[in-house]
C-alpha atoms as a PDB file:
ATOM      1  CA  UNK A   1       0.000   0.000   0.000  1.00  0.00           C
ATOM      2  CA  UNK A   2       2.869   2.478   0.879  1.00  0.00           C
ATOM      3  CA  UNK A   3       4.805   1.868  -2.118  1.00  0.00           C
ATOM      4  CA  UNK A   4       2.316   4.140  -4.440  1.00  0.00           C
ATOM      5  CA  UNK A   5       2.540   6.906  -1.932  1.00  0.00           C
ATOM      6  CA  UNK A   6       6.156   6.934  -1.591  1.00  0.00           C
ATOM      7  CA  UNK A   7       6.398   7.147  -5.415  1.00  0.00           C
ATOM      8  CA  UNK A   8       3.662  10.205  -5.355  1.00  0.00           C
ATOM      9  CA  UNK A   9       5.829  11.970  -2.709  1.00  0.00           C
ATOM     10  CA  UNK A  10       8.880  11.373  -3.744  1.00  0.00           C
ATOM     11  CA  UNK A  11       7.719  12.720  -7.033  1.00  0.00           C
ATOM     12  CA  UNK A  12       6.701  15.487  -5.971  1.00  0.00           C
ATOM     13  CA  UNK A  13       9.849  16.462  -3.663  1.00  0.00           C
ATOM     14  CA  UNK A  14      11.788  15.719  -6.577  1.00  0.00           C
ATOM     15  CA  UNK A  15       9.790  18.155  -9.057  1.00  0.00           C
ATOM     16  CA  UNK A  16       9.872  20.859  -6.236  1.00  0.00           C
ATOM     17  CA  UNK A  17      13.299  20.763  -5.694  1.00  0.00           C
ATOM     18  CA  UNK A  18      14.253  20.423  -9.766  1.00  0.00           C
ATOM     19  CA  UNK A  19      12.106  23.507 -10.271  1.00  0.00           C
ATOM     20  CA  UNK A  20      10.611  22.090 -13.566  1.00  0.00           C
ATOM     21  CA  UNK A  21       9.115  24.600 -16.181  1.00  0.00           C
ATOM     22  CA  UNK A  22       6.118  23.567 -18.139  1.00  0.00           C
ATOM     23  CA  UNK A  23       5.953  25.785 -21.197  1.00  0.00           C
ATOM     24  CA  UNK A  24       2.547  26.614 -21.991  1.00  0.00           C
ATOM     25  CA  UNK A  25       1.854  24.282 -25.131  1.00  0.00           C
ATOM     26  CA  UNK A  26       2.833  21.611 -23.007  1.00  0.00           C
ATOM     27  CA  UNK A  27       0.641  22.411 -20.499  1.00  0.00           C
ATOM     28  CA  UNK A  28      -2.255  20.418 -20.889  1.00  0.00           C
ATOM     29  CA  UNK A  29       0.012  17.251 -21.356  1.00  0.00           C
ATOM     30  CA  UNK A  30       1.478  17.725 -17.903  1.00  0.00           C
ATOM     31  CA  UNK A  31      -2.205  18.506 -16.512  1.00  0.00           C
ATOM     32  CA  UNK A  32      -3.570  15.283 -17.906  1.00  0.00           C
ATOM     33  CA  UNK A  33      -0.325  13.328 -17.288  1.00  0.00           C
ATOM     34  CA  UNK A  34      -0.127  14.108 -13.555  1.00  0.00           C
ATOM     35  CA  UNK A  35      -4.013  13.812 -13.576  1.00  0.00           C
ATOM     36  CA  UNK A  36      -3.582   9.943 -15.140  1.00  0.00           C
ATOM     37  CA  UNK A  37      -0.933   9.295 -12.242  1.00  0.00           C
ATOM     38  CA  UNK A  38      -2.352  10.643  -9.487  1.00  0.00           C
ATOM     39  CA  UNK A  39      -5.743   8.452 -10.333  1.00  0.00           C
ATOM     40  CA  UNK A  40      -3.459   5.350 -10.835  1.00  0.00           C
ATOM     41  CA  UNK A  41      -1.808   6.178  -7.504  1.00  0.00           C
ATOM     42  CA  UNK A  42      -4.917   6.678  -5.639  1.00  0.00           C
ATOM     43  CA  UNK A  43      -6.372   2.979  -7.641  1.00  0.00           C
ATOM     44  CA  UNK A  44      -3.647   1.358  -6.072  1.00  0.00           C
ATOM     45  CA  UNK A  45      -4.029   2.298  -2.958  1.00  0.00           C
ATOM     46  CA  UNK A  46      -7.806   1.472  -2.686  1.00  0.00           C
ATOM     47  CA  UNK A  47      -7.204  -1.594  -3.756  1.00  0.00           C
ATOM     48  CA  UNK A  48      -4.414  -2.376  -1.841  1.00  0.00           C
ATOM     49  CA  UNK A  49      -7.088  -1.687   1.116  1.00  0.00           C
ATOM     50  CA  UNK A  50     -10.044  -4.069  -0.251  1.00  0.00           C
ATOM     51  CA  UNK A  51      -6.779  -6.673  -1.053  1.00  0.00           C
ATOM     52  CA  UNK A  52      -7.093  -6.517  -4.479  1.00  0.00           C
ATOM     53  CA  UNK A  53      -3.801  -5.223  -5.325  1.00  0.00           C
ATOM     54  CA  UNK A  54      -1.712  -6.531  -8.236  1.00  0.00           C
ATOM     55  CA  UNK A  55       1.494  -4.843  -9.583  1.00  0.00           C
ATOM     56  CA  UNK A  56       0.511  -5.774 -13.140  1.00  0.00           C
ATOM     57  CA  UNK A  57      -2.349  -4.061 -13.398  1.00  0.00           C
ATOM     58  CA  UNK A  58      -1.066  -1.141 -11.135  1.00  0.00           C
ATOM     59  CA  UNK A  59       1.712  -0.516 -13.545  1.00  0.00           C
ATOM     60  CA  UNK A  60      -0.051  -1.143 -17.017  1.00  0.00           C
ATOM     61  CA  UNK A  61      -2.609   0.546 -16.130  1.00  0.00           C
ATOM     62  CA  UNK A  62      -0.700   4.157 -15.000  1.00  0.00           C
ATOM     63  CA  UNK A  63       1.339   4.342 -18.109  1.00  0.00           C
ATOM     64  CA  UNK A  64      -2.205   3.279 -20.421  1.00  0.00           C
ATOM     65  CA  UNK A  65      -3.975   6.167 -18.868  1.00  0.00           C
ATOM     66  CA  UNK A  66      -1.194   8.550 -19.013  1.00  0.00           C
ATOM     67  CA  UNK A  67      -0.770   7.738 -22.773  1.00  0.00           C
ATOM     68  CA  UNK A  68      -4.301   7.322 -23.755  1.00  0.00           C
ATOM     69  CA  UNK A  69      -4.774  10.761 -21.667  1.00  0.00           C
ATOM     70  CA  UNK A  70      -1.917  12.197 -23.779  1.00  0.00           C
ATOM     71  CA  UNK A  71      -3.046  10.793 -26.970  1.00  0.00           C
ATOM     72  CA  UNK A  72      -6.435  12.501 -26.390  1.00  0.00           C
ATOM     73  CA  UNK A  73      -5.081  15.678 -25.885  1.00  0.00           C
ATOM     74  CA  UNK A  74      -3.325  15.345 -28.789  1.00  0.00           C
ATOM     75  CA  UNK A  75      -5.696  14.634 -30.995  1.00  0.00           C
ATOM     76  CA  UNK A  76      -7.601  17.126 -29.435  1.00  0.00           C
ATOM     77  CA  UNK A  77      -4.657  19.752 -30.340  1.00  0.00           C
ATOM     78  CA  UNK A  78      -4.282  18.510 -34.134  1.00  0.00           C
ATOM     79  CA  UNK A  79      -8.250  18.754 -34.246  1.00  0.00           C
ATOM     80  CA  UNK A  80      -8.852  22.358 -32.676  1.00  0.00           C
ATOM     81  CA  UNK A  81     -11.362  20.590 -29.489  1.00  0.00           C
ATOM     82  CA  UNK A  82     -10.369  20.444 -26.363  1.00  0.00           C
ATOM     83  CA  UNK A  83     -10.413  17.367 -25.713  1.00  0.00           C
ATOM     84  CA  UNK A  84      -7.900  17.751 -22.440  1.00  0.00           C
ATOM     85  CA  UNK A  85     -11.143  18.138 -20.776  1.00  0.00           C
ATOM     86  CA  UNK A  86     -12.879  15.013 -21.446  1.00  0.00           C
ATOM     87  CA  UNK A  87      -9.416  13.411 -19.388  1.00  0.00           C
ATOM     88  CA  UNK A  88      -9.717  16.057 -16.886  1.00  0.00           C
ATOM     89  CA  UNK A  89     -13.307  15.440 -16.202  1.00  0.00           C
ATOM     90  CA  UNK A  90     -13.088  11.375 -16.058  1.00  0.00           C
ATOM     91  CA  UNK A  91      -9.666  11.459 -14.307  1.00  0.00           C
ATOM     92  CA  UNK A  92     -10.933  14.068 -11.776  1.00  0.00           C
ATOM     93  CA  UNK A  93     -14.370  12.103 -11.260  1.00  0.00           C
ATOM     94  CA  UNK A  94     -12.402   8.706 -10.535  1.00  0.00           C
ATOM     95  CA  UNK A  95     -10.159  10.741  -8.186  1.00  0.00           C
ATOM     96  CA  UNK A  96     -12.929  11.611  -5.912  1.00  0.00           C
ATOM     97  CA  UNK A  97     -14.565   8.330  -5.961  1.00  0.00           C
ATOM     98  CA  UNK A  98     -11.172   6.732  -4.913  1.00  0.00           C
ATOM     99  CA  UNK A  99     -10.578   9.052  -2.332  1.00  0.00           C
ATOM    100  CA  UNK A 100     -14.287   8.583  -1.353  1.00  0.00           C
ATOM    101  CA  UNK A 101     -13.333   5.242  -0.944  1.00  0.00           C
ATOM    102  CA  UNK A 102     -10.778   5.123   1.000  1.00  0.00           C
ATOM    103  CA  UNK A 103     -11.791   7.406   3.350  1.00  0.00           C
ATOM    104  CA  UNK A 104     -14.813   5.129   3.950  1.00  0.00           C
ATOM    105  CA  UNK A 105     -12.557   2.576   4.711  1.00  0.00           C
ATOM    106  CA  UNK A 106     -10.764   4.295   7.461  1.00  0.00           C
ATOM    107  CA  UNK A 107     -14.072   5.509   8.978  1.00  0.00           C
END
């Protein structure tokens, strides 16, 4: 359960203390990118709690959503949409359900 956390943080520290600039084209793609992770994180850790926790799908599924997420904005770009939003929207949506979750777990 820790492991996923200690990843998050320690990515975090480490963009914090790198100072990373995001121009603004690439903007979106670091939105929906961190957006992707942070719901994988957050995945893992629920279902580390209900013991359904398997590295496999931990790890394939945080780099599919951060490329499908990507690819979408993409497309999105090349097409004139905004399309960022659609992975915004679901991504946010899923991270309030998971956090729902696992707050009802500790209550």
């Amino acid at each position: 359960m820790w492991l996923p956390l200690v990843g998050l943080l320690m990515g975090v520290l480490l963009g914090l203390v790198l100072q990373v600039n995001v121009s603004f084209e690439l903007s979106r793609y670091s939105a929906v990118g961190i957006l992707a992770a942070l719901d994988s994180v957050l995945g893992a850790v629920r279902a580390e709690l209900e013991g359904t926790f398997s590295d496999r799908i931990f790890v394939s599924g945080f780099i599919t959503n951060a490329l499908l997420a990507v690819l979408l904005t993409f497309v999105g770009d090349r097409l004139g949409l905004d399309l960022y939003l659609v992975a915004l929207i679901t991504f946010g949506l899923r991270i309030f359900q998971n956090v729902a979750l696992i707050r009802r777990h500790f209550l």
